[in-house]
PDB file of N, CA and C in Angstrom:
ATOM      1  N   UNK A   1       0.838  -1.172   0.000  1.00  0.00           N
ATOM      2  CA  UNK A   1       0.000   0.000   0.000  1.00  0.00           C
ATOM      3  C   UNK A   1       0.890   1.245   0.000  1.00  0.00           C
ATOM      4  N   UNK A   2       0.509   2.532  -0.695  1.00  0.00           N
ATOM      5  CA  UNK A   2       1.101   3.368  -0.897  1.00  0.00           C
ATOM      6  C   UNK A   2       0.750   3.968   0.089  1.00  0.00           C
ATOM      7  N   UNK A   3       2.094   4.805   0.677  1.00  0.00           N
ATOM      8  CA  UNK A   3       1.549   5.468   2.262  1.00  0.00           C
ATOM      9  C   UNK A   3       2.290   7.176   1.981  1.00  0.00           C
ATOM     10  N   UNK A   4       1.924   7.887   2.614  1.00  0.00           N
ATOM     11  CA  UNK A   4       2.287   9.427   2.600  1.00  0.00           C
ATOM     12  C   UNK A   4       3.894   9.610   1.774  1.00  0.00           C
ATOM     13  N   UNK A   5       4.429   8.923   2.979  1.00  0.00           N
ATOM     14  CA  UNK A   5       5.851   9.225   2.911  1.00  0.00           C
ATOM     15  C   UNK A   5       6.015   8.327   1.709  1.00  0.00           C
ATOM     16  N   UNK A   6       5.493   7.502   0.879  1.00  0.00           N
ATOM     17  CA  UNK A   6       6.030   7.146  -0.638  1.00  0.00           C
ATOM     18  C   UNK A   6       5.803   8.417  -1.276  1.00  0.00           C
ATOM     19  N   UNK A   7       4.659   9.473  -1.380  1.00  0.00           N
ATOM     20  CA  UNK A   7       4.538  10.404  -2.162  1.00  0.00           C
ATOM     21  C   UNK A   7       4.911  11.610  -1.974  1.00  0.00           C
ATOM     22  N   UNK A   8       5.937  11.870  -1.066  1.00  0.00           N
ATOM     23  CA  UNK A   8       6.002  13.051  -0.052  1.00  0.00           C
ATOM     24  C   UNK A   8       6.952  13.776  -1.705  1.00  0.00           C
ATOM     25  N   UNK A   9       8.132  12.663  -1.673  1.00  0.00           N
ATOM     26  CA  UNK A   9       9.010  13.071  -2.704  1.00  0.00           C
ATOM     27  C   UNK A   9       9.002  13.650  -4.054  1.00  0.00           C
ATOM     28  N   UNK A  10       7.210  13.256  -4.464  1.00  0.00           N
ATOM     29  CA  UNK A  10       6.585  13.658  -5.745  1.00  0.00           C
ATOM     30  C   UNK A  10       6.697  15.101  -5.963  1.00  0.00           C
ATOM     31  N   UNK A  11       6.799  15.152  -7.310  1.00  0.00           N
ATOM     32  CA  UNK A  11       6.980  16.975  -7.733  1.00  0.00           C
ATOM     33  C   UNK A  11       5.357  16.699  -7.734  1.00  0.00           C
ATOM     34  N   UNK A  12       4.854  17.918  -7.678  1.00  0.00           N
ATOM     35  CA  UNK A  12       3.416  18.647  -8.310  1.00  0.00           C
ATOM     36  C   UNK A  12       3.282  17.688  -9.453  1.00  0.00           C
ATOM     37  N   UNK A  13       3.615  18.047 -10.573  1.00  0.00           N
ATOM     38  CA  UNK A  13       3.583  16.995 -12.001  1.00  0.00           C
ATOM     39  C   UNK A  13       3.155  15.688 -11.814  1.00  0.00           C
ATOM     40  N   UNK A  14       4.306  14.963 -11.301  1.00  0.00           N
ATOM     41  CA  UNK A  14       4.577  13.336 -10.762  1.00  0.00           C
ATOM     42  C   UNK A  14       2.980  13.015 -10.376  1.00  0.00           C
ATOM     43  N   UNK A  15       2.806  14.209  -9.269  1.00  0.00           N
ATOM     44  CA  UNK A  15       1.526  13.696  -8.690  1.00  0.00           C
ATOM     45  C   UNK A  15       0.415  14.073  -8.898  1.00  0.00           C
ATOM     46  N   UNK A  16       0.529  15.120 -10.182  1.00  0.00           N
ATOM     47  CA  UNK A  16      -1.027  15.092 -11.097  1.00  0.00           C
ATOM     48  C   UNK A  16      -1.097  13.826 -11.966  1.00  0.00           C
ATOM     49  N   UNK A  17       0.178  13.514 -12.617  1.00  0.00           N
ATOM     50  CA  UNK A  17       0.257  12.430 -13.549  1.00  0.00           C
ATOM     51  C   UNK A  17      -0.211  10.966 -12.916  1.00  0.00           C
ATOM     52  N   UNK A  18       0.438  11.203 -11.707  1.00  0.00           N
ATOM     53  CA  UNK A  18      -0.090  10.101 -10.937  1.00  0.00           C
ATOM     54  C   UNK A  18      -1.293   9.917 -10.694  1.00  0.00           C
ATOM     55  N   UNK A  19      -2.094  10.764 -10.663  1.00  0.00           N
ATOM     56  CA  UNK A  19      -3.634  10.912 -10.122  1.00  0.00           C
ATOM     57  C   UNK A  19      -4.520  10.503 -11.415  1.00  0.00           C
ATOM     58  N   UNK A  20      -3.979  11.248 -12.475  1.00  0.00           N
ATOM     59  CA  UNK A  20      -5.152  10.885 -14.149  1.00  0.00           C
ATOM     60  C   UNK A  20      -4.591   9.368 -14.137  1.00  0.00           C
ATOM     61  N   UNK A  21      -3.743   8.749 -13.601  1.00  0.00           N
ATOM     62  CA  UNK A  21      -3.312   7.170 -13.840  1.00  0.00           C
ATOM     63  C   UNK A  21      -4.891   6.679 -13.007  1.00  0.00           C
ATOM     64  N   UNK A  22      -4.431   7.181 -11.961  1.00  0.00           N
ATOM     65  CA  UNK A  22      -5.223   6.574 -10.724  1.00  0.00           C
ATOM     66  C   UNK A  22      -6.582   6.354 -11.369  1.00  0.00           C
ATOM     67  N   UNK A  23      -7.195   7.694 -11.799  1.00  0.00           N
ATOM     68  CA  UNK A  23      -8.825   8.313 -12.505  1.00  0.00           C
ATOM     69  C   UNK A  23      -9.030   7.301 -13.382  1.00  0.00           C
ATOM     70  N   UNK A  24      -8.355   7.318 -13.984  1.00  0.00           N
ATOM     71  CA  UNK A  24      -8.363   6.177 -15.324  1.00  0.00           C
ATOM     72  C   UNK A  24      -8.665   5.007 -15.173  1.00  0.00           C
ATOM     73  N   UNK A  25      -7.836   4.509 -14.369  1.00  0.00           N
ATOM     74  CA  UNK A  25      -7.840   3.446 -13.705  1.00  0.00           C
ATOM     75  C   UNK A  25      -9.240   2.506 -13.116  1.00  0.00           C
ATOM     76  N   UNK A  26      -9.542   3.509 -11.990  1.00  0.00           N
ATOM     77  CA  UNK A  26     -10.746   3.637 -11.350  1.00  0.00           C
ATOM     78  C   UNK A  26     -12.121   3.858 -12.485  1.00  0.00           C
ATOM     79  N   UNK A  27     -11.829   4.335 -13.311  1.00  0.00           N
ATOM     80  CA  UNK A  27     -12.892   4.581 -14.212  1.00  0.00           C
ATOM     81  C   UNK A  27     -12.966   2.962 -15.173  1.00  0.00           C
ATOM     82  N   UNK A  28     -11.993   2.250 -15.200  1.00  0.00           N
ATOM     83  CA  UNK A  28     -11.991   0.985 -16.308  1.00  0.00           C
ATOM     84  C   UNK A  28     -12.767  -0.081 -15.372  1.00  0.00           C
ATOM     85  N   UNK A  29     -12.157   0.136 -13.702  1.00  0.00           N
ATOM     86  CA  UNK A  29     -12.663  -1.013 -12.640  1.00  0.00           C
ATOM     87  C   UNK A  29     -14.234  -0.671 -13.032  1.00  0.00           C
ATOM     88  N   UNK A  30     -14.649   0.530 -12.948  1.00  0.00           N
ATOM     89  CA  UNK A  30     -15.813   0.737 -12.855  1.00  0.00           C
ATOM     90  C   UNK A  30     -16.646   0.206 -13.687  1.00  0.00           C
ATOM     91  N   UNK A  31     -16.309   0.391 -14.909  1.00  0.00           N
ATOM     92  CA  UNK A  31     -16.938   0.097 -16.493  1.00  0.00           C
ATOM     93  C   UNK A  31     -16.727  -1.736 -16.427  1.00  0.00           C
ATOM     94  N   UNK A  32     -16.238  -2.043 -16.077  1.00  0.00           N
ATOM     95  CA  UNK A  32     -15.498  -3.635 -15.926  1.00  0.00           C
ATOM     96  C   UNK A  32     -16.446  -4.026 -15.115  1.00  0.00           C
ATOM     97  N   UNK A  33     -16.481  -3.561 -13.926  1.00  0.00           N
ATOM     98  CA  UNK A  33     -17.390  -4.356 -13.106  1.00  0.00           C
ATOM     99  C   UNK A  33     -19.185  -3.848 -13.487  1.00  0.00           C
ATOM    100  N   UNK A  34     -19.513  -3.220 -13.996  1.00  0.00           N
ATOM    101  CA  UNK A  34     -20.905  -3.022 -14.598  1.00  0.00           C
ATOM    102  C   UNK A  34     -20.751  -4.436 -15.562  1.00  0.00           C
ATOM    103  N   UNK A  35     -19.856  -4.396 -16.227  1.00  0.00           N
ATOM    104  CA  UNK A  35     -20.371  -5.294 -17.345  1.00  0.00           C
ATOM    105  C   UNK A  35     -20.386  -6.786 -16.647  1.00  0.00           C
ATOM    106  N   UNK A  36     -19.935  -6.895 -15.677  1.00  0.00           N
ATOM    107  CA  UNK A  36     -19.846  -8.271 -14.819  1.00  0.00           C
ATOM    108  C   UNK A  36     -21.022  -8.432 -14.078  1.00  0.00           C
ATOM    109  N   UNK A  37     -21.653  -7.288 -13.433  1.00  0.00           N
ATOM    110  CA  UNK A  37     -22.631  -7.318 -12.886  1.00  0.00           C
ATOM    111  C   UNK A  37     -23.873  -7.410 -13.570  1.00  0.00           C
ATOM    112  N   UNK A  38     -24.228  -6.796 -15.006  1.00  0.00           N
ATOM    113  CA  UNK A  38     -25.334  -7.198 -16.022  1.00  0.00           C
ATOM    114  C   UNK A  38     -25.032  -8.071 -16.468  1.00  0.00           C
ATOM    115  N   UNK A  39     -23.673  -9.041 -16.810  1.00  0.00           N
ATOM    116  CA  UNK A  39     -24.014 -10.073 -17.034  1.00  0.00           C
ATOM    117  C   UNK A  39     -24.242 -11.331 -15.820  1.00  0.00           C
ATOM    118  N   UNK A  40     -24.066 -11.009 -14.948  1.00  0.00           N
ATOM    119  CA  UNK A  40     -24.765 -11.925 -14.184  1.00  0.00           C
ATOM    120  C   UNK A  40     -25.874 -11.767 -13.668  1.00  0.00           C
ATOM    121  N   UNK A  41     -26.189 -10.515 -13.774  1.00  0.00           N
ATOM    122  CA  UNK A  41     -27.594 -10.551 -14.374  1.00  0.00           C
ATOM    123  C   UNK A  41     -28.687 -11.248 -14.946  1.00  0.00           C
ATOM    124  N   UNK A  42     -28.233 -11.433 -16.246  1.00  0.00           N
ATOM    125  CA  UNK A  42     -29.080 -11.572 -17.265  1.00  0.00           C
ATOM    126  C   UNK A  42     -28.966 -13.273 -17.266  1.00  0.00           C
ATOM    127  N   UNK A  43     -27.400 -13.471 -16.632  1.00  0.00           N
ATOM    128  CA  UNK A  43     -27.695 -14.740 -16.374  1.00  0.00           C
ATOM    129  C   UNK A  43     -28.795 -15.765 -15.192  1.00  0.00           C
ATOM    130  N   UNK A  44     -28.504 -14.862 -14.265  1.00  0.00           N
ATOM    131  CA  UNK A  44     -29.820 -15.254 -12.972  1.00  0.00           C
ATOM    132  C   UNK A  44     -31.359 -15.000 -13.707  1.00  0.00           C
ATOM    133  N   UNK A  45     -31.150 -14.113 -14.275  1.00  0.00           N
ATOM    134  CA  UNK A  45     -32.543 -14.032 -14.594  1.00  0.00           C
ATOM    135  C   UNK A  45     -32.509 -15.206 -15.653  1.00  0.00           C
ATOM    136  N   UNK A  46     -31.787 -15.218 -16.595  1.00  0.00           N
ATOM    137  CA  UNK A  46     -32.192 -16.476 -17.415  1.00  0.00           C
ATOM    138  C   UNK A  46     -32.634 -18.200 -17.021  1.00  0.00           C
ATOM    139  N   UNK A  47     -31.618 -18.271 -15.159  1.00  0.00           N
ATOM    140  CA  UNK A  47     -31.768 -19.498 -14.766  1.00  0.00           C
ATOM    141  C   UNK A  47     -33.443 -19.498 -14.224  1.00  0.00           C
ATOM    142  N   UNK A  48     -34.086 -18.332 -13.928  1.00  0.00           N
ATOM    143  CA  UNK A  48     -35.263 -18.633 -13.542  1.00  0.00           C
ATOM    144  C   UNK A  48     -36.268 -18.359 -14.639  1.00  0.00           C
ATOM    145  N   UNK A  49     -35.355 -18.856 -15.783  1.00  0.00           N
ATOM    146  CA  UNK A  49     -36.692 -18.747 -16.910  1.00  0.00           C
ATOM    147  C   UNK A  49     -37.550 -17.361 -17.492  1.00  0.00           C
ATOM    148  N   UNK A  50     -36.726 -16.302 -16.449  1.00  0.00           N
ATOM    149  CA  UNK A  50     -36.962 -14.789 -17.163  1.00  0.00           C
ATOM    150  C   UNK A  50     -36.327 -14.031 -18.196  1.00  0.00           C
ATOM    151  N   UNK A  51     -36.809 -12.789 -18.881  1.00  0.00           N
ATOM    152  CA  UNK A  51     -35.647 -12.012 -19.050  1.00  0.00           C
ATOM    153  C   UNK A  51     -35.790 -11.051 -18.452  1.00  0.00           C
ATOM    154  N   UNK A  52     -34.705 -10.065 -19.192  1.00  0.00           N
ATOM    155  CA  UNK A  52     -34.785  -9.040 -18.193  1.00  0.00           C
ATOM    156  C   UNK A  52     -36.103  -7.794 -18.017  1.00  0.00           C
ATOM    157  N   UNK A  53     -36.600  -7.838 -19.029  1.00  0.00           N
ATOM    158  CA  UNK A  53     -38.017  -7.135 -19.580  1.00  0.00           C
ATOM    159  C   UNK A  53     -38.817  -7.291 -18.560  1.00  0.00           C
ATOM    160  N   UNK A  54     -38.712  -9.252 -18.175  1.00  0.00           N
ATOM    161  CA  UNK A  54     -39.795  -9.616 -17.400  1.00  0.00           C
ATOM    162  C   UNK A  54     -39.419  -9.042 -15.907  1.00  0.00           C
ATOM    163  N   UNK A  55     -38.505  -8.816 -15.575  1.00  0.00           N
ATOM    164  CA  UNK A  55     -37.877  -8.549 -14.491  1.00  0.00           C
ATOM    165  C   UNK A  55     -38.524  -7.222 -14.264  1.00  0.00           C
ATOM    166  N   UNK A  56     -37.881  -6.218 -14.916  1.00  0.00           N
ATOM    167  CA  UNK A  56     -37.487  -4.535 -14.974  1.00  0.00           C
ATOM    168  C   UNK A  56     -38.695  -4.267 -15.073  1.00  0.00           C
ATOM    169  N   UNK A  57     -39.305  -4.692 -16.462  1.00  0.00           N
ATOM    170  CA  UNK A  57     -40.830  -4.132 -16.667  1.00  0.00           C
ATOM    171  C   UNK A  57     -40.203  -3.115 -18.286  1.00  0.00           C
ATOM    172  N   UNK A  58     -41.299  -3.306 -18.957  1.00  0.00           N
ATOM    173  CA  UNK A  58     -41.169  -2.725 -20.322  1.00  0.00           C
ATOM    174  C   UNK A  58     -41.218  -1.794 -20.256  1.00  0.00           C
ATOM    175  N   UNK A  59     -40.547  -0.431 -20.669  1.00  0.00           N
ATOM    176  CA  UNK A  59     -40.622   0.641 -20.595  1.00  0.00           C
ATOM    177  C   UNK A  59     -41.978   1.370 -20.893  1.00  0.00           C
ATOM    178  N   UNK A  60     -42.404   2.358 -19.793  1.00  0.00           N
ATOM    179  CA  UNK A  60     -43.739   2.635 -20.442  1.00  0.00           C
ATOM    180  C   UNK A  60     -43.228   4.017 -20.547  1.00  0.00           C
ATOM    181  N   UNK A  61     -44.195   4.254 -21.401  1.00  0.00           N
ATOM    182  CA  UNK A  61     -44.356   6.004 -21.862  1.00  0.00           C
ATOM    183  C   UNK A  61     -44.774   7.180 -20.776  1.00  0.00           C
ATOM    184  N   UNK A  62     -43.589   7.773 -20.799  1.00  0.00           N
ATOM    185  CA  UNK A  62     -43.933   8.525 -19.533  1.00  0.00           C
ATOM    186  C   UNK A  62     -44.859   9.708 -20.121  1.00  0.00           C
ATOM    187  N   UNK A  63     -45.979  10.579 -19.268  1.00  0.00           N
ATOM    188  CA  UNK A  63     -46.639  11.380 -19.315  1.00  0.00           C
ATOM    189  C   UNK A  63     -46.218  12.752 -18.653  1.00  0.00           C
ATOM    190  N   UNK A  64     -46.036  13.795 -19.337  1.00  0.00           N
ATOM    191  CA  UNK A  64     -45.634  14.564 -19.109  1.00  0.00           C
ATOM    192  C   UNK A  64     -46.467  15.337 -18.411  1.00  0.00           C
ATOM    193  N   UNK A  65     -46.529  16.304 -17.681  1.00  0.00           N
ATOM    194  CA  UNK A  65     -47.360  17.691 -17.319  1.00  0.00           C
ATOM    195  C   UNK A  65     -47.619  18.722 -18.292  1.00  0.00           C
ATOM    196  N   UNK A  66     -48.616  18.982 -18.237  1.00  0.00           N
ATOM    197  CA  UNK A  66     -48.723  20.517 -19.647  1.00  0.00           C
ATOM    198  C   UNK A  66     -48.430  21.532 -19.235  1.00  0.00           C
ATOM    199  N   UNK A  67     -47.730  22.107 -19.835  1.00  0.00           N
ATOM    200  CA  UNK A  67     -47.350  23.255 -19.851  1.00  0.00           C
ATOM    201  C   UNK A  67     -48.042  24.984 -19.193  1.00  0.00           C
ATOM    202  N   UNK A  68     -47.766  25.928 -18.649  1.00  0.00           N
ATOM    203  CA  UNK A  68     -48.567  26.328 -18.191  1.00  0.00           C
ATOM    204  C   UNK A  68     -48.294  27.093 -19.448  1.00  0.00           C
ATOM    205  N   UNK A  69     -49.147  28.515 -19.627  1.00  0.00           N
ATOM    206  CA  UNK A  69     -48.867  29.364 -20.496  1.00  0.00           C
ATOM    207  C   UNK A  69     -48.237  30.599 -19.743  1.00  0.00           C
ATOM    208  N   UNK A  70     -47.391  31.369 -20.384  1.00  0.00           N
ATOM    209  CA  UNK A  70     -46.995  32.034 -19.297  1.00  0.00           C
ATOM    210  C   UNK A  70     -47.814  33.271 -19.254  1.00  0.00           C
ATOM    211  N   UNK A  71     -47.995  34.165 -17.678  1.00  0.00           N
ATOM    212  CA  UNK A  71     -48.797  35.006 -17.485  1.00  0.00           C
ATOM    213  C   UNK A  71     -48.797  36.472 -18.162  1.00  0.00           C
ATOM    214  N   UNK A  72     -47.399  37.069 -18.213  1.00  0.00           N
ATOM    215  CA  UNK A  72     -47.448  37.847 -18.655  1.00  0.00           C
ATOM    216  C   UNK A  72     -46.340  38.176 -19.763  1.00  0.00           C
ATOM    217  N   UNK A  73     -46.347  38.071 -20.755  1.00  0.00           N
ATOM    218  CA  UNK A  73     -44.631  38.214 -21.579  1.00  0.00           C
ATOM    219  C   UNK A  73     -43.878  39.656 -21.829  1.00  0.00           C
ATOM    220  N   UNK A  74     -44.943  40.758 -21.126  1.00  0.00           N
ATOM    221  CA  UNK A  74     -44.648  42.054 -21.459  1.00  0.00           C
ATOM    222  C   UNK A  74     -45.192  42.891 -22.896  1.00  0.00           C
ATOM    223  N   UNK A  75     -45.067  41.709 -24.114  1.00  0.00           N
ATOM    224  CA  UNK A  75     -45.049  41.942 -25.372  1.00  0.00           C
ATOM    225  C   UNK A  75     -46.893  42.338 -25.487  1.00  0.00           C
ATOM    226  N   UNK A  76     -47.844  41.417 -25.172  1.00  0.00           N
ATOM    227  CA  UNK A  76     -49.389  41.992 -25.622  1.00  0.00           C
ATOM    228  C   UNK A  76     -49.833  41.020 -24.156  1.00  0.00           C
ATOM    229  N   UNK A  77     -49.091  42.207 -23.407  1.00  0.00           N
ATOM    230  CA  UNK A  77     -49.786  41.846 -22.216  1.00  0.00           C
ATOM    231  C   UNK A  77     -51.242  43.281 -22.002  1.00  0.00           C
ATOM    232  N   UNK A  78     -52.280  43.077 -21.597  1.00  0.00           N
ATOM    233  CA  UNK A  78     -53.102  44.285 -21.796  1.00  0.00           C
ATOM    234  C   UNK A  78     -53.147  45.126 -20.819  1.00  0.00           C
ATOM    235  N   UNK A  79     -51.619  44.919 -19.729  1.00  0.00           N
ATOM    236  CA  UNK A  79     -51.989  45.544 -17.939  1.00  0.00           C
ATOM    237  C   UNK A  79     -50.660  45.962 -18.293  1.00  0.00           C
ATOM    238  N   UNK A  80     -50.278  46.707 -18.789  1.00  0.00           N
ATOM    239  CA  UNK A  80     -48.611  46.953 -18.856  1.00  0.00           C
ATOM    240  C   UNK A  80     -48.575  47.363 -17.132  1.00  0.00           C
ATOM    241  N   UNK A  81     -46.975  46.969 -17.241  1.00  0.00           N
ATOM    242  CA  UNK A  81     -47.010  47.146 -15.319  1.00  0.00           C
ATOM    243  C   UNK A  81     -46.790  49.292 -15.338  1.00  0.00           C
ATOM    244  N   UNK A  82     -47.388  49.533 -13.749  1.00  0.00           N
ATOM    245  CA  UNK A  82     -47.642  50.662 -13.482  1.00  0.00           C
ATOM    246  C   UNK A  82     -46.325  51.423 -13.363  1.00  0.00           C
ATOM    247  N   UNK A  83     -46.395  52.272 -14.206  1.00  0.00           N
ATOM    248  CA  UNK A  83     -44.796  53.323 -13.523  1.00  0.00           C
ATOM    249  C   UNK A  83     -45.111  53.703 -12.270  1.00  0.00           C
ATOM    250  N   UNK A  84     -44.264  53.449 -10.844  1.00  0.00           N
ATOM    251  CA  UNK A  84     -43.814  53.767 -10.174  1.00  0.00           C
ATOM    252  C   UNK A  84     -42.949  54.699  -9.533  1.00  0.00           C
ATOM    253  N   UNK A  85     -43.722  55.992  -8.638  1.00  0.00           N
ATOM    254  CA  UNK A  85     -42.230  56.772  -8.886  1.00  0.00           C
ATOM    255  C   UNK A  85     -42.081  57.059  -7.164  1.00  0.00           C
ATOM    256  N   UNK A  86     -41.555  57.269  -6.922  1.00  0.00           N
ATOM    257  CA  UNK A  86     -41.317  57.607  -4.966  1.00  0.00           C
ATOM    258  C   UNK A  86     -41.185  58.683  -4.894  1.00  0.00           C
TER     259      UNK A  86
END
């Protein structure tokens, strides 16, 4: 295990370079183990005679909210706002 005093000696550089290694790195475990984990997945689900559809559920169509209209746009609004003066 890498401990303080291995990196104490690092220039600035060393130990940005070192770090996008690290990022990188960490980013492949990541992507690696997704693909290990859907496929065992798809395999459990296959031993019980499912797929994954049957599992998850088919995507349904989501319904949106309508839109409001907006109240006033300034442009042919018929209340132009009141000049104000103090």
């Amino acid at each position: 295990m890498i401990t303080q005093q291995d990196i104490a000696p690092l220039t600035y550089a060393e130990l940005h370079d070192l770090k996008v290694l690290i990022d990188e790195r960490i980013r492949d475990m990541q992507e690696q183990g997704l693909i290990e984990l859907k496929a065992r997945f798809i395999e459990q689900a296959n031993a019980l005679g499912l797929t994954v559809e049957d599992i998850v559920g088919a995507a349904k169509p989501r319904r949106g909210r309508k839109r409001r209209e907006p109240v006033g746009n300034g442009v042919d609004d018929p209340m132009p706002a009141a000049d104000v003066q103090a």
